[in-house]
C-alpha atoms as a PDB file:
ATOM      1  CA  UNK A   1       2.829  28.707  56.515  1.00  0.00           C
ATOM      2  CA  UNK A   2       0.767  28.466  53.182  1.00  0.00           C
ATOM      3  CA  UNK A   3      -2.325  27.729  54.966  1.00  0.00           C
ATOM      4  CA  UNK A   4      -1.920  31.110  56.908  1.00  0.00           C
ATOM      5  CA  UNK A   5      -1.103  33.073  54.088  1.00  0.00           C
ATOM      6  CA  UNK A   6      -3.271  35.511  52.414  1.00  0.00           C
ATOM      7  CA  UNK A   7      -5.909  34.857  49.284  1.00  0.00           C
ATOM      8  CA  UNK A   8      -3.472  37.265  47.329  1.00  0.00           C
ATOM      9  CA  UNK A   9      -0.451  35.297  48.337  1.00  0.00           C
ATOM     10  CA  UNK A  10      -1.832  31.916  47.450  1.00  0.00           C
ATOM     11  CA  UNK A  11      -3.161  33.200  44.008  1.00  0.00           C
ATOM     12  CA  UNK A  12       0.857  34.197  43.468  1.00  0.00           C
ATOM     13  CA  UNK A  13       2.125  31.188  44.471  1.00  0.00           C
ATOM     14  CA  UNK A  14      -0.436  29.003  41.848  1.00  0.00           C
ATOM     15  CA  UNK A  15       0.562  31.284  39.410  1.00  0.00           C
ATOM     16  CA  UNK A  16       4.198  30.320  39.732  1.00  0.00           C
ATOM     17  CA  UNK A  17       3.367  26.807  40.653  1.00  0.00           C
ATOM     18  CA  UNK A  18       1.913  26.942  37.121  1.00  0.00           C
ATOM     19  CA  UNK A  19       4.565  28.135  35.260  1.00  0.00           C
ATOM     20  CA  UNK A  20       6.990  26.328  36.908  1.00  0.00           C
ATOM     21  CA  UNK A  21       5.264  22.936  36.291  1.00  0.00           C
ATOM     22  CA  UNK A  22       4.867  23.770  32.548  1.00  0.00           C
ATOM     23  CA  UNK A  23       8.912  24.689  32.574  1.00  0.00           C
ATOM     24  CA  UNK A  24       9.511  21.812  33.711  1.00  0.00           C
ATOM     25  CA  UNK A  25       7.270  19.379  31.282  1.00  0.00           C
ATOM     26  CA  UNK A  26       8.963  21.604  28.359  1.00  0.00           C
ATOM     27  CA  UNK A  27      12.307  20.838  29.276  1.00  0.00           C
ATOM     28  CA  UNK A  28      12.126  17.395  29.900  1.00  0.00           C
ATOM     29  CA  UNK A  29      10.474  16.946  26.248  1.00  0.00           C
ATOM     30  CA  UNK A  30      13.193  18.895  24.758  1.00  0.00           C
ATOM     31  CA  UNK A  31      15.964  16.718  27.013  1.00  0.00           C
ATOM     32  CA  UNK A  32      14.513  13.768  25.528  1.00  0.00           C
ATOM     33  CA  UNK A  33      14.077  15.778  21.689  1.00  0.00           C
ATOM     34  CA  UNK A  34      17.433  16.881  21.544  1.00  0.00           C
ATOM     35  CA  UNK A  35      18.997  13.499  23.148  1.00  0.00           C
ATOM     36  CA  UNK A  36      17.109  11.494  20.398  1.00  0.00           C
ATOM     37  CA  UNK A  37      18.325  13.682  17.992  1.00  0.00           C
ATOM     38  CA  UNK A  38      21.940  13.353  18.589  1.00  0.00           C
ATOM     39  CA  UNK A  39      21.690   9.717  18.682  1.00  0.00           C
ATOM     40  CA  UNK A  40      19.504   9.515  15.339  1.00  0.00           C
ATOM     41  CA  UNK A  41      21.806  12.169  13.606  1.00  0.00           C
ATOM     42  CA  UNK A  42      25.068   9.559  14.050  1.00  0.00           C
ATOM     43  CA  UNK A  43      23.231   6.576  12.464  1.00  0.00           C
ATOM     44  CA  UNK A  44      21.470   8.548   9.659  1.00  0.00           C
ATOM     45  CA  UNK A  45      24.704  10.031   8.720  1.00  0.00           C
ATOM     46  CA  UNK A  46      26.725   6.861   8.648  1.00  0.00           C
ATOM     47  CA  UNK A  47      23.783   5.425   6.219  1.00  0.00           C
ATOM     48  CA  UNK A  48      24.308   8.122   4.185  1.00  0.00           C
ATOM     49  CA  UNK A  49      27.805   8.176   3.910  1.00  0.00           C
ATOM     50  CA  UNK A  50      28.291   4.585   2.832  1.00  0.00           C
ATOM     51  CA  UNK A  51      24.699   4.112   0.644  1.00  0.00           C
ATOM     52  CA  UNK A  52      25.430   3.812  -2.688  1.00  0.00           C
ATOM     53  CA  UNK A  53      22.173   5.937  -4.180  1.00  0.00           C
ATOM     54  CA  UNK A  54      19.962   8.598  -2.431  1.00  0.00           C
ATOM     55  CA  UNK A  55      17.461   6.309  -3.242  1.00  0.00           C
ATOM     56  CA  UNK A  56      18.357   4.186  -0.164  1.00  0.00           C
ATOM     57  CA  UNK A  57      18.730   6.802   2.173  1.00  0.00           C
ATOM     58  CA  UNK A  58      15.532   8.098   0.864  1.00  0.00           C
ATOM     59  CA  UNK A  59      14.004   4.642   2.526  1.00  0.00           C
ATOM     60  CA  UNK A  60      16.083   4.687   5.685  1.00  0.00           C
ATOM     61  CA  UNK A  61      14.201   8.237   6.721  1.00  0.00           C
ATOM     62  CA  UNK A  62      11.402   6.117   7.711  1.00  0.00           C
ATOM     63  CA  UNK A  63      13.173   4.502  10.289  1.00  0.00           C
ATOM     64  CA  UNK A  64      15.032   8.352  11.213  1.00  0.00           C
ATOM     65  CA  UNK A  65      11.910  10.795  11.677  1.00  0.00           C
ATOM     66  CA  UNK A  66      13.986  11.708  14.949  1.00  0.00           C
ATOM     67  CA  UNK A  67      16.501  13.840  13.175  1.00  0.00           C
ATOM     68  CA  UNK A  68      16.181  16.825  11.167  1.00  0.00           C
ATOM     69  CA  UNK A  69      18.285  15.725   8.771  1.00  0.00           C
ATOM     70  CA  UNK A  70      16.240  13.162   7.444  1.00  0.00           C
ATOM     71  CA  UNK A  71      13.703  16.090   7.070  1.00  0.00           C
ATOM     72  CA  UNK A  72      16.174  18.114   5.463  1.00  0.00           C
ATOM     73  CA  UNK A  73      17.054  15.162   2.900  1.00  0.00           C
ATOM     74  CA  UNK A  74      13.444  14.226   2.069  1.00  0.00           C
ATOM     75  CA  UNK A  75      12.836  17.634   0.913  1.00  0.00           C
ATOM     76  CA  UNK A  76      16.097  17.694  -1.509  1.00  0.00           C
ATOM     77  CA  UNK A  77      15.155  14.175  -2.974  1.00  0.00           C
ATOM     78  CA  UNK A  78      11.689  14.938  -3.694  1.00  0.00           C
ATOM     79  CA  UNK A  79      13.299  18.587  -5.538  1.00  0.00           C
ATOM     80  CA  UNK A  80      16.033  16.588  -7.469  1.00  0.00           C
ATOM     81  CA  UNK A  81      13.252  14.571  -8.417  1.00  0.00           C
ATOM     82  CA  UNK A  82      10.901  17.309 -10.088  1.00  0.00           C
ATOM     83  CA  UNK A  83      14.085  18.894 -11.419  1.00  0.00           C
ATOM     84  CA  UNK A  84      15.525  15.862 -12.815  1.00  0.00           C
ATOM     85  CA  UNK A  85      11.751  15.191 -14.803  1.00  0.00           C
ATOM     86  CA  UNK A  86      11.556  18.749 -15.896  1.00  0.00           C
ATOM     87  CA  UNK A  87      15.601  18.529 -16.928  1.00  0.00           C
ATOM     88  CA  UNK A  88      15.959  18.257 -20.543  1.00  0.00           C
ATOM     89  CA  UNK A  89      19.460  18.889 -21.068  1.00  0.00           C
ATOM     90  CA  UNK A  90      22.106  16.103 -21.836  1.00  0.00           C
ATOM     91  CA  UNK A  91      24.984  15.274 -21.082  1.00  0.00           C
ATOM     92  CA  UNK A  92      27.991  15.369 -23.329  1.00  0.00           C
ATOM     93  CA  UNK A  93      28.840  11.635 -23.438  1.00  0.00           C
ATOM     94  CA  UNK A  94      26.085  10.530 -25.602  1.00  0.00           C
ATOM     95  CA  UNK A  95      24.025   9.110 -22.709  1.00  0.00           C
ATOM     96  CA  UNK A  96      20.749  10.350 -23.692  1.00  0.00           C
ATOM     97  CA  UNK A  97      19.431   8.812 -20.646  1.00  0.00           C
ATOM     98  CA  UNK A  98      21.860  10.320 -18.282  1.00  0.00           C
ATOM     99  CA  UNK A  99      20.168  14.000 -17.229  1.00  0.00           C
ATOM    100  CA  UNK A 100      22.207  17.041 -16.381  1.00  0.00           C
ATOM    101  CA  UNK A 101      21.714  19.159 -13.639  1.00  0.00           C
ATOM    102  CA  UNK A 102      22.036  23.049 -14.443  1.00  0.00           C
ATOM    103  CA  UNK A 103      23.165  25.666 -12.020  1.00  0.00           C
ATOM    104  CA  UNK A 104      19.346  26.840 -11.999  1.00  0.00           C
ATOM    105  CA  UNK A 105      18.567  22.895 -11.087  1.00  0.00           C
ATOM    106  CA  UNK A 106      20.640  23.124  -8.319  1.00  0.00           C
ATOM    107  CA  UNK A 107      19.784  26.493  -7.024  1.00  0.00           C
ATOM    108  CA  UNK A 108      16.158  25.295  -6.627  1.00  0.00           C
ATOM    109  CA  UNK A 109      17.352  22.360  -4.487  1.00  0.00           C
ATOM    110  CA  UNK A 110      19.649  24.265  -2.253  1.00  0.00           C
ATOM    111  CA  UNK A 111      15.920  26.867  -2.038  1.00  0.00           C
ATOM    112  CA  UNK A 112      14.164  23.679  -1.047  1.00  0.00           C
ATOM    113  CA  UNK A 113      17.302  22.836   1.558  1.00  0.00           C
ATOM    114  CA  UNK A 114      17.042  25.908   3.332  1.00  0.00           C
ATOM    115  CA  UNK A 115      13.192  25.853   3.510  1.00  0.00           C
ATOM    116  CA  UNK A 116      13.267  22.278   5.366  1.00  0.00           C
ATOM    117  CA  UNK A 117      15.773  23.341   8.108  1.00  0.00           C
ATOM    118  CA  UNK A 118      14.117  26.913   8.241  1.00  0.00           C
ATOM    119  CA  UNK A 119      11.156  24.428   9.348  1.00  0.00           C
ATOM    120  CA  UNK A 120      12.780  22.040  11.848  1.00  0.00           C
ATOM    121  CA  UNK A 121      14.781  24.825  13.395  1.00  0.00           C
ATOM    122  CA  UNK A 122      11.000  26.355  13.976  1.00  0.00           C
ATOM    123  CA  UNK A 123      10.077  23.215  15.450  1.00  0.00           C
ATOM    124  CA  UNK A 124      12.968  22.973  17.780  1.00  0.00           C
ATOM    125  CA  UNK A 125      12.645  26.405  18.660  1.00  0.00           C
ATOM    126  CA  UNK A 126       8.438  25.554  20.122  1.00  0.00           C
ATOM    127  CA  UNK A 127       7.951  26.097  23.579  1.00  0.00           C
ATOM    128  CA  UNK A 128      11.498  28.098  24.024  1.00  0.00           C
ATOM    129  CA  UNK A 129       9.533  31.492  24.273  1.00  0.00           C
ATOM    130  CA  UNK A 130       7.737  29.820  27.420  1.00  0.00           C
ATOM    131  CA  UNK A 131      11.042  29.397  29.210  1.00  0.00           C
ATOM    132  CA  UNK A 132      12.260  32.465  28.220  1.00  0.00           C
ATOM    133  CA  UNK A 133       8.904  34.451  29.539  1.00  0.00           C
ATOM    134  CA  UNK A 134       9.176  31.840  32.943  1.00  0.00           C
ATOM    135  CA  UNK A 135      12.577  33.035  33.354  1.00  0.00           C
ATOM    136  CA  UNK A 136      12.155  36.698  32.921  1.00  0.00           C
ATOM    137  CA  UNK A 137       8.553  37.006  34.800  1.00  0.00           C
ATOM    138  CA  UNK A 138       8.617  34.821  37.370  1.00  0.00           C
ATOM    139  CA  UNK A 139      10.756  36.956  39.360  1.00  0.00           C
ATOM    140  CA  UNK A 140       8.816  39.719  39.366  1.00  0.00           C
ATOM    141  CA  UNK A 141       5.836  37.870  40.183  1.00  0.00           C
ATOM    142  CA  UNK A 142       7.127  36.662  43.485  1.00  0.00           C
ATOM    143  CA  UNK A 143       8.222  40.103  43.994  1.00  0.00           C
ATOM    144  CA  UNK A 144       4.950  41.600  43.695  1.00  0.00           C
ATOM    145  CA  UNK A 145       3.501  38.948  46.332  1.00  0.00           C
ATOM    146  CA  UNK A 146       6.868  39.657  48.563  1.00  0.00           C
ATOM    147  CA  UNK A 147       5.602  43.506  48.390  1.00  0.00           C
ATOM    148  CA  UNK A 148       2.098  43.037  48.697  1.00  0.00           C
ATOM    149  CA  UNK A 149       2.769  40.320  51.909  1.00  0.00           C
ATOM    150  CA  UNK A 150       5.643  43.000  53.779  1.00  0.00           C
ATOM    151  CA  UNK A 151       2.821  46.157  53.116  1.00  0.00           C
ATOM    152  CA  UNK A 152       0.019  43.811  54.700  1.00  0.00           C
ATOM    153  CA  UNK A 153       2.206  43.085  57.731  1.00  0.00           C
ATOM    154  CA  UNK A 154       3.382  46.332  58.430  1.00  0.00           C
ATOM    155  CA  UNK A 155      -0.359  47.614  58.196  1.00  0.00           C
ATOM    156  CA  UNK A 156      -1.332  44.821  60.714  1.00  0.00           C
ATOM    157  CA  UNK A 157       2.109  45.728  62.589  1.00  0.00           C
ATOM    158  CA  UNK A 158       0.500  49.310  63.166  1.00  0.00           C
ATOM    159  CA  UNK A 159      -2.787  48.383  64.275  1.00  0.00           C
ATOM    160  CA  UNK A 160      -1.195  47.042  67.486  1.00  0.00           C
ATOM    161  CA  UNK A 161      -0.138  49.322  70.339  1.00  0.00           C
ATOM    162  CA  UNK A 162       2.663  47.417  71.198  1.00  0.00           C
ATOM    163  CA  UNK A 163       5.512  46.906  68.426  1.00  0.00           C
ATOM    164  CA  UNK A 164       8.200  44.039  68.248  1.00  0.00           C
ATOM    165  CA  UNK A 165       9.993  41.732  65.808  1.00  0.00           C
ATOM    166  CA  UNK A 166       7.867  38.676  66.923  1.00  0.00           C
ATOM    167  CA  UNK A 167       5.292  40.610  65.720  1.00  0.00           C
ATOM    168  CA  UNK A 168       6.263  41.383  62.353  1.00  0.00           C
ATOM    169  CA  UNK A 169       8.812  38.373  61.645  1.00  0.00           C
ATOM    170  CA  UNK A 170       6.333  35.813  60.619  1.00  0.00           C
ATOM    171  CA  UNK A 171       4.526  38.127  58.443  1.00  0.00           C
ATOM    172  CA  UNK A 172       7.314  39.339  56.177  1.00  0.00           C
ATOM    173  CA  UNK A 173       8.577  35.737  56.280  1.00  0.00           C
ATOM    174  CA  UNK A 174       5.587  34.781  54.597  1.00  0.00           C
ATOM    175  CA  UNK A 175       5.915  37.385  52.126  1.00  0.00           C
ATOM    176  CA  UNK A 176       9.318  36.001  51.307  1.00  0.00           C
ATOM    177  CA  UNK A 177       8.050  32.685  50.765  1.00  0.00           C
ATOM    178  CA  UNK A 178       6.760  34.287  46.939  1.00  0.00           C
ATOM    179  CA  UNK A 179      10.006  35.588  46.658  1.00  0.00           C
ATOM    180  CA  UNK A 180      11.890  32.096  46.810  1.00  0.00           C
ATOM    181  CA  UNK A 181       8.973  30.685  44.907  1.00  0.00           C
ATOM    182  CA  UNK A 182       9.788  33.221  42.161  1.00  0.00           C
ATOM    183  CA  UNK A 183      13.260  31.955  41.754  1.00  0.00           C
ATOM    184  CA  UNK A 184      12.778  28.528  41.907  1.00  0.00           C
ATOM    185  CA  UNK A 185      10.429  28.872  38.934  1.00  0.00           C
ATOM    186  CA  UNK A 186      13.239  31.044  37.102  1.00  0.00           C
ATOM    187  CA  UNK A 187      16.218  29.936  37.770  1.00  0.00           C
ATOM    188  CA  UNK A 188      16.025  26.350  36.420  1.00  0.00           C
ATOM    189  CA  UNK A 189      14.405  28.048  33.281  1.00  0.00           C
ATOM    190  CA  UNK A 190      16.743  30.421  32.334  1.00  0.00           C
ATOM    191  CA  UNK A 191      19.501  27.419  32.626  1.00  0.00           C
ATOM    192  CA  UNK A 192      17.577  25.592  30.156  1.00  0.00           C
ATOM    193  CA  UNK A 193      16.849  28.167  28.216  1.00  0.00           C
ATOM    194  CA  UNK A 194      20.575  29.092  27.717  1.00  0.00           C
ATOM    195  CA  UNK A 195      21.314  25.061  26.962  1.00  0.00           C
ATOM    196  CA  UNK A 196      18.745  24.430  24.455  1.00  0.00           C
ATOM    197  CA  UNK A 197      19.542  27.894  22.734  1.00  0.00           C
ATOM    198  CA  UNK A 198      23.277  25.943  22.197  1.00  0.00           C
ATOM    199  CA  UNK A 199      21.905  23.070  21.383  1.00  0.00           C
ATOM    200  CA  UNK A 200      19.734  24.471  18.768  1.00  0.00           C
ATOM    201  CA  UNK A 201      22.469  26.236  17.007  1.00  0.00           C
ATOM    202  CA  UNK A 202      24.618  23.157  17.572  1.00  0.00           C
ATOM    203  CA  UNK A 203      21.486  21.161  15.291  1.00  0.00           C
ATOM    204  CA  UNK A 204      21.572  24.266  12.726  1.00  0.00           C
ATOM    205  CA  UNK A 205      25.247  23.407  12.304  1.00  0.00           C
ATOM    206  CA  UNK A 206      24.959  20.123  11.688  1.00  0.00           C
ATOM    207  CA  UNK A 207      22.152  21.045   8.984  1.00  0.00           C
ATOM    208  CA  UNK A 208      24.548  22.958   7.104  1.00  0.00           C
ATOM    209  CA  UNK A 209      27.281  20.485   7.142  1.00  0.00           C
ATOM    210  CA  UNK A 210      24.864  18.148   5.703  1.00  0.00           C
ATOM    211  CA  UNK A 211      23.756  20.177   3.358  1.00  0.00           C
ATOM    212  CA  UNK A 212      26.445  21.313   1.559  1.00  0.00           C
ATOM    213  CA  UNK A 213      27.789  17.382   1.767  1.00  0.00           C
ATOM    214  CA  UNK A 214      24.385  16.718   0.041  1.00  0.00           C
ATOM    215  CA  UNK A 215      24.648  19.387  -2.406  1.00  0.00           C
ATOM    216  CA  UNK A 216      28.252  18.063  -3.559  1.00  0.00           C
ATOM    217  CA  UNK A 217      27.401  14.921  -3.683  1.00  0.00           C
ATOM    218  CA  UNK A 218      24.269  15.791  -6.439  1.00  0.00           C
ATOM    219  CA  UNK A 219      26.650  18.046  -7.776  1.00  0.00           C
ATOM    220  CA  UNK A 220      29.754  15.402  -8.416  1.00  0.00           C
ATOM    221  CA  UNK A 221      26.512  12.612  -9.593  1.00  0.00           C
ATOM    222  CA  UNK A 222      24.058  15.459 -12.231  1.00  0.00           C
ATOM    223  CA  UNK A 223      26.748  17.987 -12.873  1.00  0.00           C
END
């Protein structure tokens, strides 16, 4: 059937073929992104929870590039860094070695905290227009080859004195095909779409429960 189709007709289905085969590498690599992630996120949290300074965790994010959160936590250790040089105030114990952290100090970390998972939410979120543009426009593309096919076989249906449905069947069946092939392109898309939309905002979540967890903790150890 797509040997006898038209030039049109095959150009339409290539074009889905296309973005269907793209769709599909995309959501496979964000399967395996997001499935890496949730098992990266459990053991990077559980070294954070039970290290005793950020300095090990700071280490361990080597061995977590998978997760945002070891991003996330980078990015606040190398700010409480700068802030703790460029601290000068003391504490009241007479520990002149023991730096305070002001409410200015820890403003600029929590600026630095949102700037990392404004980042890694803007690397999930790669690719996800794709899916979204498959899902929308793929339709419409196998319609237009549907309309274009059923015009061409009614046109070829008139040029014959004679008219019947064995006629005109396997022309408009044809013109279906781009139809289906429309859908199959979309409809997987727009699924994925949907679940990596939740699984995004799931991640961003998670971010924010980490960072405020981080924040306290700096708070409870400079403030």
């Amino acid at each position: 059937m797509v040997l006898r189709m038209s030039p049109f007709a095959e150009v339409i289905l290539a074009l889905l073929l296309l973005f269907s085969l793209l769709s599909w590498t995309i959501m496979v690599r964000k399967w395996l992104t997001f499935r890496q992630i949730e098992r990266q996120s459990r053991g990077f949290v559980a070294i954070f929870r039970k290290s005793a300074r950020l300095s090990e965790v700071n280490i361990a994010c080597e061995h977590y590039r998978g997760t945002p959160l070891s991003g996330i936590f980078t990015a606040a250790y190398q700010e409480l860094n700068l802030q703790l040089q460029s601290s000068k105030t003391k504490d009241g114990t007479g520990n002149p070695g023991h730096l305070v952290l002001t409410e200015r100090n820890l403003a600029g970390i929590q600026r630095s905290l949102q700037r990392a998972m404004t980042a890694e939410i803007s690397v999930l979120e790669r690719n996800m227009s794709w899916l979204a543009t498959t899902g929308a426009v793929t339709p419409f593309i196998g319609l237009l080859g549907t309309v274009v096919g059923i015009i061409n076989a009614f046109h070829e249906l008139g040029l014959v004195k004679t008219a019947s449905i064995q006629a005109v069947a396997p022309g408009i069946s044809e013109a279906l095909v781009a139809t289906a092939a429309g859908l199959f392109a979309a409809i997987p898309a727009v699924i994925a779409y949907n679940q990596f939309v939740h699984s995004i905002k799931n991640v961003a979540a998670e971010m924010d429960d980490f960072s405020i967890e981080l924040l306290n903790l700096v708070e409870r150890s400079f403030g």
